[in-house]
PDB file of N, CA and C in Angstrom:
ATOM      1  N   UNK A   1      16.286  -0.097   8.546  1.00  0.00           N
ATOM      2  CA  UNK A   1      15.516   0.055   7.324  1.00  0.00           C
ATOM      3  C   UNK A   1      14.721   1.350   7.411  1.00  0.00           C
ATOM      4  N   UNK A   2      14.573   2.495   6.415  1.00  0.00           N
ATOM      5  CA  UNK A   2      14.056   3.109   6.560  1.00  0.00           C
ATOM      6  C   UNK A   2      13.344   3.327   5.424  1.00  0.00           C
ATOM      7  N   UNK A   3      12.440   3.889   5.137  1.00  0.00           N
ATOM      8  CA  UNK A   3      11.615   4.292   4.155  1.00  0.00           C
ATOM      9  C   UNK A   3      11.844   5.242   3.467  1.00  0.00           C
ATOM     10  N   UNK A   4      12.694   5.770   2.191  1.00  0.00           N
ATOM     11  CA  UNK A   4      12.723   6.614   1.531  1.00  0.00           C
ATOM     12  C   UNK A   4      11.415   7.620   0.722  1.00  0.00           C
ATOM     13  N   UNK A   5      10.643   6.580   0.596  1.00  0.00           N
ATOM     14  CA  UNK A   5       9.656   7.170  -0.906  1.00  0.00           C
ATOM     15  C   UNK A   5       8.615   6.310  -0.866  1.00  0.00           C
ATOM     16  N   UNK A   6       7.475   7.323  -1.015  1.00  0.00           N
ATOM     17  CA  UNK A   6       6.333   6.614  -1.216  1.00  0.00           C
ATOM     18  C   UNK A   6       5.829   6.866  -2.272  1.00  0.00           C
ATOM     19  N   UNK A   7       5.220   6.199  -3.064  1.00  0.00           N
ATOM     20  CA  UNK A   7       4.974   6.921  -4.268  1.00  0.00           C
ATOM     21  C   UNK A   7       3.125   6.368  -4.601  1.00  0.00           C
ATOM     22  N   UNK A   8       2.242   6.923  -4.249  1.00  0.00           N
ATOM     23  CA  UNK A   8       0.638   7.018  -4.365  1.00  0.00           C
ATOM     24  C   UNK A   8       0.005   6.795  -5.268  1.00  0.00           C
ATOM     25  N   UNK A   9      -0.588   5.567  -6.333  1.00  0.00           N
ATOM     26  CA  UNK A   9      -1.410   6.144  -7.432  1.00  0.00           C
ATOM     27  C   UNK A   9      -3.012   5.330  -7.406  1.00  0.00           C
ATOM     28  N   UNK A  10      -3.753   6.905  -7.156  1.00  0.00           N
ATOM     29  CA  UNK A  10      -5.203   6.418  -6.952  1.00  0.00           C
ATOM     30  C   UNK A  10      -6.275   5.856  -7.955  1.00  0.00           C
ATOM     31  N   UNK A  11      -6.889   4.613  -7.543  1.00  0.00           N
ATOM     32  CA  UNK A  11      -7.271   3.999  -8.686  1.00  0.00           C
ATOM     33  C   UNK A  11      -8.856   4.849  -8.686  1.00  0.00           C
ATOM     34  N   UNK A  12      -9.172   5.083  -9.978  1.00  0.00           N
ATOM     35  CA  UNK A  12     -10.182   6.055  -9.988  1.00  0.00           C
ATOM     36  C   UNK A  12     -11.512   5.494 -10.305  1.00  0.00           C
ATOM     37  N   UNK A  13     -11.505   3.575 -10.379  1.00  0.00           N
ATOM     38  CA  UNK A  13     -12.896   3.417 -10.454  1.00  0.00           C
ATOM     39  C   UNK A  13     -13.621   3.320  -9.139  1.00  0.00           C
ATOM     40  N   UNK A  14     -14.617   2.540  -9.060  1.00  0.00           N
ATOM     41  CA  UNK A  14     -15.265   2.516  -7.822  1.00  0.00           C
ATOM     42  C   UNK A  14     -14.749   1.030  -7.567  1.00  0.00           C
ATOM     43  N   UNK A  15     -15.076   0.441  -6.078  1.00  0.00           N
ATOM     44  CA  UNK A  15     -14.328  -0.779  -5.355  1.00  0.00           C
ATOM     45  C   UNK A  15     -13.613  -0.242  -4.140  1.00  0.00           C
ATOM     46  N   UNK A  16     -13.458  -1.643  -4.070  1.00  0.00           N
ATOM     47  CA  UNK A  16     -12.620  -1.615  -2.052  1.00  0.00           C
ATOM     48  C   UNK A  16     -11.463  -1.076  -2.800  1.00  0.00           C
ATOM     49  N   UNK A  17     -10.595  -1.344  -4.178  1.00  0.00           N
ATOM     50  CA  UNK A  17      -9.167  -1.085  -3.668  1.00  0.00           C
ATOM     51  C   UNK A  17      -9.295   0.468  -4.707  1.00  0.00           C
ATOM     52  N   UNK A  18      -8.473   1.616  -3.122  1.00  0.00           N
ATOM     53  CA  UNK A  18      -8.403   2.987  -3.324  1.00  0.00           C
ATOM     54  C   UNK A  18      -7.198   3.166  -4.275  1.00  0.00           C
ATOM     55  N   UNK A  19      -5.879   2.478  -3.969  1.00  0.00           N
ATOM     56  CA  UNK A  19      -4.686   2.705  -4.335  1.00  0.00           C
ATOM     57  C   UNK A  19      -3.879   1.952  -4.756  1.00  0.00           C
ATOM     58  N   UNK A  20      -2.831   2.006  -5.399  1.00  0.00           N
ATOM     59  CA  UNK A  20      -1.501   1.324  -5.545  1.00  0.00           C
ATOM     60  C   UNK A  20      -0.202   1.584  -5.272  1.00  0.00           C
ATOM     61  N   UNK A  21       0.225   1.381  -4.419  1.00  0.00           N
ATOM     62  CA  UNK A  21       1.526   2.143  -3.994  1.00  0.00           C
ATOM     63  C   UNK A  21       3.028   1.353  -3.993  1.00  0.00           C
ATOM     64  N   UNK A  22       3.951   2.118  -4.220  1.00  0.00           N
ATOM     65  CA  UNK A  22       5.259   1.595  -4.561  1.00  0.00           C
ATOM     66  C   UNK A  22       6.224   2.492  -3.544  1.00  0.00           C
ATOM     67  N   UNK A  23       7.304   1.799  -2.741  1.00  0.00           N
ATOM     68  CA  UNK A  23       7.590   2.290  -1.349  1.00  0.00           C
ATOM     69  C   UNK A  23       9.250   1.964  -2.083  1.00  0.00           C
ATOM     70  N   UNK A  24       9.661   2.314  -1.217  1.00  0.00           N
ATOM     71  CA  UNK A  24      11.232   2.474  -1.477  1.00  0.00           C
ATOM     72  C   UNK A  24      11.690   2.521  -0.342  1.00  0.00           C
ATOM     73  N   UNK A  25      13.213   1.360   0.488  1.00  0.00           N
ATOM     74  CA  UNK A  25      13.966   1.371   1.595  1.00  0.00           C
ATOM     75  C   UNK A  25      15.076   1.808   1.108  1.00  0.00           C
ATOM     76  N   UNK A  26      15.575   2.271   1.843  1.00  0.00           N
ATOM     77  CA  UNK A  26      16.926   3.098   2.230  1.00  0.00           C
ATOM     78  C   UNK A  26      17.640   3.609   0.608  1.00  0.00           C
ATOM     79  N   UNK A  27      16.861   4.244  -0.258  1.00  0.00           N
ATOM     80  CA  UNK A  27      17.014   4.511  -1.262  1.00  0.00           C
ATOM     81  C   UNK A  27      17.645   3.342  -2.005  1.00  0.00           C
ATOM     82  N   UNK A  28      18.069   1.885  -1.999  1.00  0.00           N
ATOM     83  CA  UNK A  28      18.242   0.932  -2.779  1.00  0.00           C
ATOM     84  C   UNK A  28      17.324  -0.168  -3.503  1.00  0.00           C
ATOM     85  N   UNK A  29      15.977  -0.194  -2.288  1.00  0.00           N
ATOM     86  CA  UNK A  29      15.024  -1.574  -3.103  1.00  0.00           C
ATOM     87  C   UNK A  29      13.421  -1.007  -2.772  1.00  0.00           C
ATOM     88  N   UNK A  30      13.005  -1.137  -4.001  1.00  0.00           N
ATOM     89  CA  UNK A  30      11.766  -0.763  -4.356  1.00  0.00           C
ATOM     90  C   UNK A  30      10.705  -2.081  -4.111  1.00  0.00           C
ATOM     91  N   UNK A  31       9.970  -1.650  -3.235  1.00  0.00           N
ATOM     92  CA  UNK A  31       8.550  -2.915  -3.659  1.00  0.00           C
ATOM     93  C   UNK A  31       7.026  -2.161  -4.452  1.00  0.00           C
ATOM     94  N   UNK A  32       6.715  -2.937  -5.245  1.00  0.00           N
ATOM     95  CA  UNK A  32       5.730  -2.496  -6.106  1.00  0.00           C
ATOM     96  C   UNK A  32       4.189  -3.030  -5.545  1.00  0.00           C
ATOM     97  N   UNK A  33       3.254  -2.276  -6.414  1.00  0.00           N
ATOM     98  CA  UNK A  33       1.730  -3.198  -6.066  1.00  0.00           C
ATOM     99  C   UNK A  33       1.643  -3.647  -4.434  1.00  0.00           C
ATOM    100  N   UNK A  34       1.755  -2.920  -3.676  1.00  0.00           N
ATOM    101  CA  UNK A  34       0.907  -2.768  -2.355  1.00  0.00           C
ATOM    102  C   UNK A  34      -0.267  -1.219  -2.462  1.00  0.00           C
ATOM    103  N   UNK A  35      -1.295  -2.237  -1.989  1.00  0.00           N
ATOM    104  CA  UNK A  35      -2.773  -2.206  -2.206  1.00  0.00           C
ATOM    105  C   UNK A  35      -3.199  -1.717  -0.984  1.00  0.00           C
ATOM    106  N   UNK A  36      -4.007  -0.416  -1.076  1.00  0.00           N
ATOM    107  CA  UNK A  36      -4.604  -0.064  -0.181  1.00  0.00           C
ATOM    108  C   UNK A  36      -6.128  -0.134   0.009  1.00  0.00           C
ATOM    109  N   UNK A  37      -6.837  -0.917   0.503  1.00  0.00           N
ATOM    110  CA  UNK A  37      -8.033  -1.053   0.658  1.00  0.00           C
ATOM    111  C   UNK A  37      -8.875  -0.918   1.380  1.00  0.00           C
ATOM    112  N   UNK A  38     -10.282  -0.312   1.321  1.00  0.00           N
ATOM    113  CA  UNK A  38     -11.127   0.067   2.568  1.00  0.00           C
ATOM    114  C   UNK A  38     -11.750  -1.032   2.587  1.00  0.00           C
ATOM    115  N   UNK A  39     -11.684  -1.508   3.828  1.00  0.00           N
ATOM    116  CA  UNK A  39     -12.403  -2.813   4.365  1.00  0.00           C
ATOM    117  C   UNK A  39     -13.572  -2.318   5.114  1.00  0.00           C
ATOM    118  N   UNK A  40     -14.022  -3.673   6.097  1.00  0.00           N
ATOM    119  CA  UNK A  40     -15.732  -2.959   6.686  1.00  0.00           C
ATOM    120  C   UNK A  40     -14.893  -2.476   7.798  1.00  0.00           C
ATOM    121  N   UNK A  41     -13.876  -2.767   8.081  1.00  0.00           N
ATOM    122  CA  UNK A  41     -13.305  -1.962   9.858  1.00  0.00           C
ATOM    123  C   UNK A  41     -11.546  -1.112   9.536  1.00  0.00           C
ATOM    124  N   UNK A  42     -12.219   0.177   8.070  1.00  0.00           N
ATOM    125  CA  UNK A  42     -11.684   0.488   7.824  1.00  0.00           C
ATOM    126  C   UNK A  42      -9.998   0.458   7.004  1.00  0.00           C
ATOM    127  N   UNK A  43      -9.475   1.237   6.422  1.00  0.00           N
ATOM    128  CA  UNK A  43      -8.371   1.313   5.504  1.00  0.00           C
ATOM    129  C   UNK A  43      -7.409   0.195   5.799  1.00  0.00           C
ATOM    130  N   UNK A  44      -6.731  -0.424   4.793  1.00  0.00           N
ATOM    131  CA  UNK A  44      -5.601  -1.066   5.392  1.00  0.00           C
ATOM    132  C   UNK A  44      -5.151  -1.568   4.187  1.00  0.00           C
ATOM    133  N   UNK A  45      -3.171  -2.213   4.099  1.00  0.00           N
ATOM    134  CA  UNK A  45      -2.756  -2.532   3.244  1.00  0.00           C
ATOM    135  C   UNK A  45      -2.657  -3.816   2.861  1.00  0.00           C
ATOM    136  N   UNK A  46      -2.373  -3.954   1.639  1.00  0.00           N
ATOM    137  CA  UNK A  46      -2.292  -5.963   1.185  1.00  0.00           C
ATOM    138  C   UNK A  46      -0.964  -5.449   0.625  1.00  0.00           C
ATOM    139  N   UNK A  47       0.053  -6.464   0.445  1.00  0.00           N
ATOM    140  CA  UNK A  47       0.963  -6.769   0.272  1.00  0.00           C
ATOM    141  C   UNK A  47       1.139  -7.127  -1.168  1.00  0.00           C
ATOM    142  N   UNK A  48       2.060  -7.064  -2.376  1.00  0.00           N
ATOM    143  CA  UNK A  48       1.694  -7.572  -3.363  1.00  0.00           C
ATOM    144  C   UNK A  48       1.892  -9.174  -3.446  1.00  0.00           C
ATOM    145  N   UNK A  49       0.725  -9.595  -4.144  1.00  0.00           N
ATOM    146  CA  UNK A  49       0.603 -11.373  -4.228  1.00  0.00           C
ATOM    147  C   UNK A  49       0.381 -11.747  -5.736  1.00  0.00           C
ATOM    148  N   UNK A  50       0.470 -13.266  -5.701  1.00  0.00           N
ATOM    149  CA  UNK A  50       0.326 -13.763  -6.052  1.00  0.00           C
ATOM    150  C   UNK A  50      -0.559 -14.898  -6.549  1.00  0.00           C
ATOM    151  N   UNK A  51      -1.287 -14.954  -7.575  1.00  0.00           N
ATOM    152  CA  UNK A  51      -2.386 -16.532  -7.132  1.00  0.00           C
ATOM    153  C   UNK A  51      -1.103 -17.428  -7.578  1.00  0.00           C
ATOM    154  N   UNK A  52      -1.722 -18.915  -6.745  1.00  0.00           N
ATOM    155  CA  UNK A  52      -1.212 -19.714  -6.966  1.00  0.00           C
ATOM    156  C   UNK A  52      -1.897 -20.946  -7.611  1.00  0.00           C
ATOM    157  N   UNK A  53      -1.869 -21.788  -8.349  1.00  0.00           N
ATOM    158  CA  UNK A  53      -2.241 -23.285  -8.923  1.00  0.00           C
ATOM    159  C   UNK A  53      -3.243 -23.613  -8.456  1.00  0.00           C
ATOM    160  N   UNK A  54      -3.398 -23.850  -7.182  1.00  0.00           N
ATOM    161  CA  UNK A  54      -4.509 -23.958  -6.257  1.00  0.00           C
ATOM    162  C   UNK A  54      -5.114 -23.076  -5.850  1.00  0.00           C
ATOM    163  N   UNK A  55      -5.147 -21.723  -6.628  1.00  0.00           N
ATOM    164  CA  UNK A  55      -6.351 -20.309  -6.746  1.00  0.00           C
ATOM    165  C   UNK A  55      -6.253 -19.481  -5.617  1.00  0.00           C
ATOM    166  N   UNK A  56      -4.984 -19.799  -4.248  1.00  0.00           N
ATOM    167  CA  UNK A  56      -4.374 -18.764  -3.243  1.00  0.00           C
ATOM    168  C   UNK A  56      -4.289 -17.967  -3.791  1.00  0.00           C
ATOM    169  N   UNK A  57      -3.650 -16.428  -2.667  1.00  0.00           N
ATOM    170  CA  UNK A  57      -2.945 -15.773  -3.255  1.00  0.00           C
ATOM    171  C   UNK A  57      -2.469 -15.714  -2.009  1.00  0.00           C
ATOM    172  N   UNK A  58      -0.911 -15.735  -2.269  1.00  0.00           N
ATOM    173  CA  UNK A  58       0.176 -15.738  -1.902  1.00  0.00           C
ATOM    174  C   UNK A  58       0.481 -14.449  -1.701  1.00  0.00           C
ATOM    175  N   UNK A  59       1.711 -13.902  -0.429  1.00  0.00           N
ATOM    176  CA  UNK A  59       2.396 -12.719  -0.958  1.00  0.00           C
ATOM    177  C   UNK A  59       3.614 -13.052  -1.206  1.00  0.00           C
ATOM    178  N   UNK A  60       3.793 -12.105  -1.813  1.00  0.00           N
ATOM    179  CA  UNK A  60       4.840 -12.061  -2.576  1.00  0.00           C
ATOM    180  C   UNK A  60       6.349 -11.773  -1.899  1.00  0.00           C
ATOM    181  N   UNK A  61       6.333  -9.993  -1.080  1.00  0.00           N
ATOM    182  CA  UNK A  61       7.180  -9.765   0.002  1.00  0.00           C
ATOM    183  C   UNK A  61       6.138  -9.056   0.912  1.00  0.00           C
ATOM    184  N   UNK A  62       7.201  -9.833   1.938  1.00  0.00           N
ATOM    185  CA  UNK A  62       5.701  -9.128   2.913  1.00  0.00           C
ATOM    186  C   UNK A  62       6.796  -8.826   4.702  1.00  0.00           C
ATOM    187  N   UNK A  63       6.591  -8.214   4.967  1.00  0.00           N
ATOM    188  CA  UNK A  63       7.102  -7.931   6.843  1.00  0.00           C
ATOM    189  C   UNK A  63       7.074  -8.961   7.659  1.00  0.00           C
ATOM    190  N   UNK A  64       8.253  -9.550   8.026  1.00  0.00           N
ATOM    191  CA  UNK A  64       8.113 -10.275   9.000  1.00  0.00           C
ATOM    192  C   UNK A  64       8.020  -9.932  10.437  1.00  0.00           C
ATOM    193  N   UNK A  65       7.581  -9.180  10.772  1.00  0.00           N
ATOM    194  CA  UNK A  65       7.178  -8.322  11.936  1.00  0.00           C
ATOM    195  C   UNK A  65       6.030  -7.791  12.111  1.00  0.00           C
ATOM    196  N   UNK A  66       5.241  -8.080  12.860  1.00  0.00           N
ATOM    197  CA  UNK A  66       3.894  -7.146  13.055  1.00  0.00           C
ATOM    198  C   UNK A  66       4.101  -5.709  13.245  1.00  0.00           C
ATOM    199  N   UNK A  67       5.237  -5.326  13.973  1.00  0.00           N
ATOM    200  CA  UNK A  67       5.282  -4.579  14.165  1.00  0.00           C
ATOM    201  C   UNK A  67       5.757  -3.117  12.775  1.00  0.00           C
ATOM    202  N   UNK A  68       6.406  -4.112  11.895  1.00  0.00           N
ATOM    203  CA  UNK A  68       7.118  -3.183  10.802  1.00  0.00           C
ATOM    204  C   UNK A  68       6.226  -3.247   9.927  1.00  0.00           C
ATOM    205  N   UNK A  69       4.982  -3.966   9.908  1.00  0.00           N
ATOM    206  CA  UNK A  69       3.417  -3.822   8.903  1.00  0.00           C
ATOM    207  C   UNK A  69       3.005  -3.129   9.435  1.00  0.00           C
ATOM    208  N   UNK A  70       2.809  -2.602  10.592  1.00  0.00           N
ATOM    209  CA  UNK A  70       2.328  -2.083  11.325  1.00  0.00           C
ATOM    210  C   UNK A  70       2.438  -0.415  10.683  1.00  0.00           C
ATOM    211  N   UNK A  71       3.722  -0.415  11.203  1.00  0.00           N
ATOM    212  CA  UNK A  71       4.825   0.446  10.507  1.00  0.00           C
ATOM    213  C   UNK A  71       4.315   1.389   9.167  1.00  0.00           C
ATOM    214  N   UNK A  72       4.673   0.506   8.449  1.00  0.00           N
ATOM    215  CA  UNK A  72       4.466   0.347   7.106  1.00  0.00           C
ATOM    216  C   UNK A  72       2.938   1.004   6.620  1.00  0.00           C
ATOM    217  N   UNK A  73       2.145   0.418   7.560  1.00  0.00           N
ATOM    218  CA  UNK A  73       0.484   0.383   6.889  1.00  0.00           C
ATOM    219  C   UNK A  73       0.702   2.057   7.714  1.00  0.00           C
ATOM    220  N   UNK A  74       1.154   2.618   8.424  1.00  0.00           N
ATOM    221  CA  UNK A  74       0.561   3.634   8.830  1.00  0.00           C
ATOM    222  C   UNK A  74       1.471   4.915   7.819  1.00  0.00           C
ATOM    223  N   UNK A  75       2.479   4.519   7.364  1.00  0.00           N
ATOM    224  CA  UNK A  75       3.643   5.264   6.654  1.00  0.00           C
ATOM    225  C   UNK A  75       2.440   5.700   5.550  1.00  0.00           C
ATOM    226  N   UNK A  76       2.322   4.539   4.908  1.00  0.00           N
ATOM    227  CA  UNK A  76       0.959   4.233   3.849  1.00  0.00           C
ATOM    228  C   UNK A  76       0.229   4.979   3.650  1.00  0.00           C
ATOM    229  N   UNK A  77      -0.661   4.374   4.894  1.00  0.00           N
ATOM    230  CA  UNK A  77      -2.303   4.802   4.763  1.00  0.00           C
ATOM    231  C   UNK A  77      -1.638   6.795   5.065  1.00  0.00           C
ATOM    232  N   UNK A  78      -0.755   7.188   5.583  1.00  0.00           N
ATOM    233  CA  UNK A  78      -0.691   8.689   5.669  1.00  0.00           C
ATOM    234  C   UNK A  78      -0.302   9.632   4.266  1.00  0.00           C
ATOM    235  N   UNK A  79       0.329   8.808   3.096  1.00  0.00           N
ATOM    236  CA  UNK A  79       1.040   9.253   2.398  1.00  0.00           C
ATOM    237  C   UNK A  79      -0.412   9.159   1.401  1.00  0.00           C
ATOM    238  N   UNK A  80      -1.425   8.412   1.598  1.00  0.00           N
ATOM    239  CA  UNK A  80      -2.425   8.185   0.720  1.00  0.00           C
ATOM    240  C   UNK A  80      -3.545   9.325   1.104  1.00  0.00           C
ATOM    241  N   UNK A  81      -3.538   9.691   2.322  1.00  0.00           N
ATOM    242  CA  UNK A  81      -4.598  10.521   2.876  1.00  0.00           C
ATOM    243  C   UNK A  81      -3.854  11.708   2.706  1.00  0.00           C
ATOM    244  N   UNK A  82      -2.762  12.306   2.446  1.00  0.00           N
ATOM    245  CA  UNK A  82      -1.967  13.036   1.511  1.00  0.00           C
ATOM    246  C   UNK A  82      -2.384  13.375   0.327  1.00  0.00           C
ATOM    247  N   UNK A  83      -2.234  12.575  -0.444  1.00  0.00           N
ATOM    248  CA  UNK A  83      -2.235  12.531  -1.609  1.00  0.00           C
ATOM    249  C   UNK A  83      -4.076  12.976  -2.295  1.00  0.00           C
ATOM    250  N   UNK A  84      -4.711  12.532  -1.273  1.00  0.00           N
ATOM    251  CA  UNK A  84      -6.143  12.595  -1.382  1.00  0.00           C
ATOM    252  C   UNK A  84      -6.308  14.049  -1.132  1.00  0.00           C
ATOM    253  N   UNK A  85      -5.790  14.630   0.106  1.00  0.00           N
ATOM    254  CA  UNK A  85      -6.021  15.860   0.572  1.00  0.00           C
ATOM    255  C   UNK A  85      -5.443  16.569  -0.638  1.00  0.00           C
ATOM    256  N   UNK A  86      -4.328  16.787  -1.466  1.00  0.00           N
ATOM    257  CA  UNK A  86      -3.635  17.362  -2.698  1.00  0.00           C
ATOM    258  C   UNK A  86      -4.692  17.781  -3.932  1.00  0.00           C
ATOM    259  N   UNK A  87      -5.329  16.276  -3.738  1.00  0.00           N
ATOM    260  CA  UNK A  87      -6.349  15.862  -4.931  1.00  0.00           C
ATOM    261  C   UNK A  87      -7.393  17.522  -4.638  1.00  0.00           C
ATOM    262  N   UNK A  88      -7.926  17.445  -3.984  1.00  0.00           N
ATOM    263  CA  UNK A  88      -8.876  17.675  -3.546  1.00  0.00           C
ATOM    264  C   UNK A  88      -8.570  19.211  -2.994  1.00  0.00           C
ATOM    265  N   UNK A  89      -7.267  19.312  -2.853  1.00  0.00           N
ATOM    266  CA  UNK A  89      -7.385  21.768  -2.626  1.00  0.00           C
ATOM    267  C   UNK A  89      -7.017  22.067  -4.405  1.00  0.00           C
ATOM    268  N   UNK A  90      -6.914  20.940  -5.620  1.00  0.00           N
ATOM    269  CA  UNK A  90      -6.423  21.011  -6.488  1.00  0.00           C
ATOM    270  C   UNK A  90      -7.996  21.506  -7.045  1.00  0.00           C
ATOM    271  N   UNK A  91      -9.212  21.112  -6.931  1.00  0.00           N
ATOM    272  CA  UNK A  91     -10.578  21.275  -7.534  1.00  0.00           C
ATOM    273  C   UNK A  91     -11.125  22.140  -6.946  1.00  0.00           C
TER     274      UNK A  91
END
């Protein structure tokens, strides 16, 4: 599995969640709405979810590997601190 595309869009009010991002494997399947959020022990991703009946939230697709969230959150959190740095030689 590899990661084709990341695609960054920064949410511009104030709150924990910075981003929304939509990732792409091996140029065939897209996942949408993974959430990048600054927590108290720093950045990290949520998965897109779901509430459920009983007011959970569920995810939706998510890594069955620690290691490929792992993965994933760092692919992420780099393509977002990117995108920030862009923002920002742009002003």
């Amino acid at each position: 599995m590899n990661v084709t595309d990341i695609r960054v869009r920064k949410v511009s009010k104030e709150g924990k969640m910075k981003a929304v991002v939509s990732i792409t494997l091996d140029d065939e399947f897209v996942i949408h709405d993974i959430k990048v959020i600054e927590g108290d022990r720093g950045m990290f991703i949520a998965m897109p979810s779901r509430k459920s009946t009983e007011g959970e939230y569920k995810d939706i697709a998510h890594p069955i590997k620690s290691e490929t969230r792992r993965m994933l959150q760092d692919m992420i959190l780099a393509a977002y601190e990117n995108a920030s740095d862009a923002v920002e030689e742009q002003n």
